[in-house]
N, C-alpha and C. Protein backbone atom coordinates (compact mmCIF):
# COMPACT_ATOMS: atom_id res chain seq x y z
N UNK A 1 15.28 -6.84 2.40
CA UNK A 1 14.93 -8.09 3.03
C UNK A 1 13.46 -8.44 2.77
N UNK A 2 12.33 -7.30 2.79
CA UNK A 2 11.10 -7.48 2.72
C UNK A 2 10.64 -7.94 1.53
N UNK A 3 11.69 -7.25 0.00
CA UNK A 3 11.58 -8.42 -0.72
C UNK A 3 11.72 -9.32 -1.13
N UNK A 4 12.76 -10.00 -0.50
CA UNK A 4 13.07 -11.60 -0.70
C UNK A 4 11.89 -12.81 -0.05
N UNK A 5 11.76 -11.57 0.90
CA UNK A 5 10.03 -12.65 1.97
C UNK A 5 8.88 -12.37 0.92
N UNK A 6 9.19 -11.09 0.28
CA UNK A 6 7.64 -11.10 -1.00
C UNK A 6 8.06 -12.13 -1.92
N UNK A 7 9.06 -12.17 -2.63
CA UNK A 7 9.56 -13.32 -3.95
C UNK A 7 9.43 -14.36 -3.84
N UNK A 8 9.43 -15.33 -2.17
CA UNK A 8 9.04 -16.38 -1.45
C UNK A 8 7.83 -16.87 -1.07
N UNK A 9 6.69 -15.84 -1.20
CA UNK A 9 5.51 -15.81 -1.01
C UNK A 9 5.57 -15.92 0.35
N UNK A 10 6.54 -15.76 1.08
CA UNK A 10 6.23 -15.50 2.56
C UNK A 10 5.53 -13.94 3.17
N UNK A 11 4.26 -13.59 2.89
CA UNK A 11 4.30 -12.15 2.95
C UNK A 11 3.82 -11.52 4.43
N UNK A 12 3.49 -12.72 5.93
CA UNK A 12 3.81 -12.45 6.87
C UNK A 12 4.97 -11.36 7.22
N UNK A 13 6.28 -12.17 7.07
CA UNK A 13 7.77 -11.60 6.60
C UNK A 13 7.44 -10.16 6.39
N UNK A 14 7.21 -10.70 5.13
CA UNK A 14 7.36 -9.10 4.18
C UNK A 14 6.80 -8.09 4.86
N UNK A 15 5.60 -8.05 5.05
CA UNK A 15 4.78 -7.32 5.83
C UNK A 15 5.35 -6.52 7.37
N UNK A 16 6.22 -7.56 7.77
CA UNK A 16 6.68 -7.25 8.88
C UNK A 16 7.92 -6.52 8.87
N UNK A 17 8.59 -6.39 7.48
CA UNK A 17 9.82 -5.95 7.48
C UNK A 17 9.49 -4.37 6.58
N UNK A 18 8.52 -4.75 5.81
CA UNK A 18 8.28 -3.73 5.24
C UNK A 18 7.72 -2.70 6.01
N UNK A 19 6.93 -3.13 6.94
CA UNK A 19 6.60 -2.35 8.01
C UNK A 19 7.57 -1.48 8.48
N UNK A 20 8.00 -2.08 8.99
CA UNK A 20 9.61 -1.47 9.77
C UNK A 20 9.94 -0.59 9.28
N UNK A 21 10.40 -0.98 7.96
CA UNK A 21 11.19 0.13 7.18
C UNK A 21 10.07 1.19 6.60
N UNK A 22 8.90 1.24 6.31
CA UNK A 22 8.15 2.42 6.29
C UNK A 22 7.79 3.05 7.55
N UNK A 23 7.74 2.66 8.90
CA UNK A 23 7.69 3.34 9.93
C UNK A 23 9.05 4.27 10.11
N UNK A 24 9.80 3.83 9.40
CA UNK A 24 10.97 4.82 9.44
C UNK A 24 11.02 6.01 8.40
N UNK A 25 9.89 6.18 7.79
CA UNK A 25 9.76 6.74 6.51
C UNK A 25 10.67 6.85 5.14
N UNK A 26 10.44 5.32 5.11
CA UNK A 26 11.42 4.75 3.83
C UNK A 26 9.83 5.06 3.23
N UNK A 27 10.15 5.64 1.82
CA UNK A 27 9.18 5.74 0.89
C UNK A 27 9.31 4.57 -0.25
N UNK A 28 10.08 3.84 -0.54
CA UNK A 28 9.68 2.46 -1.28
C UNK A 28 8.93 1.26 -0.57
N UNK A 29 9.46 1.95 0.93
CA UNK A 29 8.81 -0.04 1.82
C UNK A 29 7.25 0.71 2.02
N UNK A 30 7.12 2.39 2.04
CA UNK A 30 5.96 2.46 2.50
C UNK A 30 5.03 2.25 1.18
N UNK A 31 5.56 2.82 0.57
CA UNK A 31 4.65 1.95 -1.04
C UNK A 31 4.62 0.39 -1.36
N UNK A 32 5.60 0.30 -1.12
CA UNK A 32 5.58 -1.60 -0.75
C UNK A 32 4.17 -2.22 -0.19
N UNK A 33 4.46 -1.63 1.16
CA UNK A 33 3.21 -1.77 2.17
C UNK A 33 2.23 -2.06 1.84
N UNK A 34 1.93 -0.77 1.31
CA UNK A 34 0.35 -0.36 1.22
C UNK A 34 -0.17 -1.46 -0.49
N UNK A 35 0.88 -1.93 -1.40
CA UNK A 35 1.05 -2.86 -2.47
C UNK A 35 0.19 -4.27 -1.90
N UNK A 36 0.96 -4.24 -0.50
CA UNK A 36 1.11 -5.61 -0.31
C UNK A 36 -0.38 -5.65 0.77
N UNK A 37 -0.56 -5.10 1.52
CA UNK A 37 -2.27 -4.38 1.67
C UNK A 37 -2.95 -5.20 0.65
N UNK A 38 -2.95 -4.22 -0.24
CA UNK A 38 -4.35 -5.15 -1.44
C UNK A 38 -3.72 -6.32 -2.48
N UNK A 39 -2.63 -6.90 -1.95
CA UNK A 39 -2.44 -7.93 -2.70
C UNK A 39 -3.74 -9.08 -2.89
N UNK A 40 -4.14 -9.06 -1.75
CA UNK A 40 -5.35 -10.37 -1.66
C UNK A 40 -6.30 -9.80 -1.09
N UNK A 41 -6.56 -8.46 -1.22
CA UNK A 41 -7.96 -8.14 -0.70
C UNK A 41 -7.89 -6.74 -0.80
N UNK A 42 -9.12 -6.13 -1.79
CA UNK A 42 -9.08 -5.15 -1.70
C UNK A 42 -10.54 -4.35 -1.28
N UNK A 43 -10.90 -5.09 -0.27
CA UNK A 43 -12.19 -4.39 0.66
C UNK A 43 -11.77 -3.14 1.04
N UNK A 44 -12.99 -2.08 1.64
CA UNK A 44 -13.07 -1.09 1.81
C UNK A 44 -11.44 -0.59 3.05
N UNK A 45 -11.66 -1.84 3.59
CA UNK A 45 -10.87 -1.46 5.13
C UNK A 45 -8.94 -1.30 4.78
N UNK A 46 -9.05 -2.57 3.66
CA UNK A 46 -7.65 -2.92 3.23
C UNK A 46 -7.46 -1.24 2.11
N UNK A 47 -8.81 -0.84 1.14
CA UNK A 47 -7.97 0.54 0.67
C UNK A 47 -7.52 1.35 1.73
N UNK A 48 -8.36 1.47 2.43
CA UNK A 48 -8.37 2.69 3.66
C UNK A 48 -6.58 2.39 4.61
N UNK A 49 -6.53 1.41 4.47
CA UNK A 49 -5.33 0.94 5.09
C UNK A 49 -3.68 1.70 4.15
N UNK A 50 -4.44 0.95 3.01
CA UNK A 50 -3.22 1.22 1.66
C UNK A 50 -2.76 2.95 1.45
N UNK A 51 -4.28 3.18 1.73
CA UNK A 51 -4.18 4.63 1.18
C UNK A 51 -3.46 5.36 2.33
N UNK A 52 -3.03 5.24 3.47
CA UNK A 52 -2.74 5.93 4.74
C UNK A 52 -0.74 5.72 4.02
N UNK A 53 -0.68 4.53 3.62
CA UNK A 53 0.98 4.31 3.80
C UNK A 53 1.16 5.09 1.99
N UNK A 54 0.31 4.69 1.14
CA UNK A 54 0.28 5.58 -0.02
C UNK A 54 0.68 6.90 0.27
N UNK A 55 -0.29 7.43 1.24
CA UNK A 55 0.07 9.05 1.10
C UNK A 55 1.15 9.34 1.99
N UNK A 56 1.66 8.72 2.58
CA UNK A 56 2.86 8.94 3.67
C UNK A 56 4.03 9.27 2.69
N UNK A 57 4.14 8.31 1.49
CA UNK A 57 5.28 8.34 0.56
C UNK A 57 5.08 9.11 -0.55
N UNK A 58 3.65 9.58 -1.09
CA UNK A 58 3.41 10.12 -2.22
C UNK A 58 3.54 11.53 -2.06
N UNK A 59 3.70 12.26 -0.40
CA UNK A 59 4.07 13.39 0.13
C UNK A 59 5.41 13.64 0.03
N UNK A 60 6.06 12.86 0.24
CA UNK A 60 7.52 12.41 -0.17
C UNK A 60 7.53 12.94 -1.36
N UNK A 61 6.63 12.72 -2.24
CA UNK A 61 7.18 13.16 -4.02
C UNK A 61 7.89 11.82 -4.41
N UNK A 62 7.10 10.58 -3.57
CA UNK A 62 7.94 9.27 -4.53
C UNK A 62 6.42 9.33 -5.77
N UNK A 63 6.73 9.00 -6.54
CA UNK A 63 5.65 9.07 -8.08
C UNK A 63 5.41 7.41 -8.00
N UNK A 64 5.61 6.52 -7.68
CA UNK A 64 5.04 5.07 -7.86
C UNK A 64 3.61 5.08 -6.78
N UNK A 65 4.19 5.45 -5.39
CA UNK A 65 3.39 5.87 -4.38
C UNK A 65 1.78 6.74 -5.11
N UNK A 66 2.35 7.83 -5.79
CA UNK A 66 0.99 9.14 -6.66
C UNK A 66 0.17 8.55 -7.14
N UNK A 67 0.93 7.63 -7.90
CA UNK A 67 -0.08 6.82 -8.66
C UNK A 67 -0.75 5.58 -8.29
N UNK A 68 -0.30 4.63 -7.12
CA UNK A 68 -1.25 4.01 -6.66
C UNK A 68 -2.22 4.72 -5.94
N UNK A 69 -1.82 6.00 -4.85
CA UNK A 69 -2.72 6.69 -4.31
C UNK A 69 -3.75 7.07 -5.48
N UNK A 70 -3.45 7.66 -6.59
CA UNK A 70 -4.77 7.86 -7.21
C UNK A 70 -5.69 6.72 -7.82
N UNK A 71 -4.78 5.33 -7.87
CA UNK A 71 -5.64 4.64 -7.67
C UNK A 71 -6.45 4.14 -6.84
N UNK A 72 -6.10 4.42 -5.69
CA UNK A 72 -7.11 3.85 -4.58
C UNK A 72 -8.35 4.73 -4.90
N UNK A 73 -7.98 6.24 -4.51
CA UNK A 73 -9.05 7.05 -5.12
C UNK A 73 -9.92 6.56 -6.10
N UNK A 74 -9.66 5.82 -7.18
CA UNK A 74 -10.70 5.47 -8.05
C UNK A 74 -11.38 4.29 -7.77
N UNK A 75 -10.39 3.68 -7.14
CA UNK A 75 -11.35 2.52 -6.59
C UNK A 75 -12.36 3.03 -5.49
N UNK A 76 -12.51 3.85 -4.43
CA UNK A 76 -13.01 3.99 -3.48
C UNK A 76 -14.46 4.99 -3.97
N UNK A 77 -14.25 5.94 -5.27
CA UNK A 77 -15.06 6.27 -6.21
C UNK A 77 -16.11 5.34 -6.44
N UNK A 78 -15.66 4.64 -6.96
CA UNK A 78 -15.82 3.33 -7.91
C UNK A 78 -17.02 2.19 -6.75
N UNK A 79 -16.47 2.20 -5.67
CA UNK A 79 -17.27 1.89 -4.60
C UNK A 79 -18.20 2.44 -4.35
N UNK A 80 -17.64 3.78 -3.99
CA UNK A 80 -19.01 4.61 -3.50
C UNK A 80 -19.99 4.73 -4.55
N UNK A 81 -20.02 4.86 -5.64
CA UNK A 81 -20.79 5.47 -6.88
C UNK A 81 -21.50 3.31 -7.10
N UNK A 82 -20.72 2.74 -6.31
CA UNK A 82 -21.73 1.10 -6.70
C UNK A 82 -22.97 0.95 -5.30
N UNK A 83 -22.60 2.36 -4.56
CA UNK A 83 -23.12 2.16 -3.24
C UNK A 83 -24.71 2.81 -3.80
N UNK A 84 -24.86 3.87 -4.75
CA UNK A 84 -25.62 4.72 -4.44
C UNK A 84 -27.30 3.66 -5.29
């Protein structure tokens, strides 16, 4: 359902459904999630956000999840190392 509200650009919806279903520890909606997190913003607060539902599913051993988690990691690198 959460992606028919993403395909619609309704991502209130999405957000809300995808929610759901990663609080249940669905590992695609929780990678979903954390997707849909930095769709339009990827400030410090929104990785920190992404990266929490990232690793929920990437513990799982889902591999789409691994690899955004290691992307956040590089972004948050990538931050810190623009901080110094």
């Amino acid at each position: 359902m959460a992606d028919k509200y993403l395909a619609q650009k309704e991502t209130e919806q999405a957000e809300y459904w995808y929610r759901k279903a990663a609080e249940q520890n669905n590992t695609y909606a929780q990678n979903a999630l954390g997707k849909l997190l930095l769709l339009d913003d990827q400030s410090p607060d929104s990785l920190m956000q992404a990266k929490i539902w990232f690793e929920k599913a990437a513990t799982q051993q889902y591999a789409p999840a691994q690899t955004n988690l290691g992307n956040v990691y590089l972004h948050l690198a990538d931050l810190n190392d623009k901080k110094k």
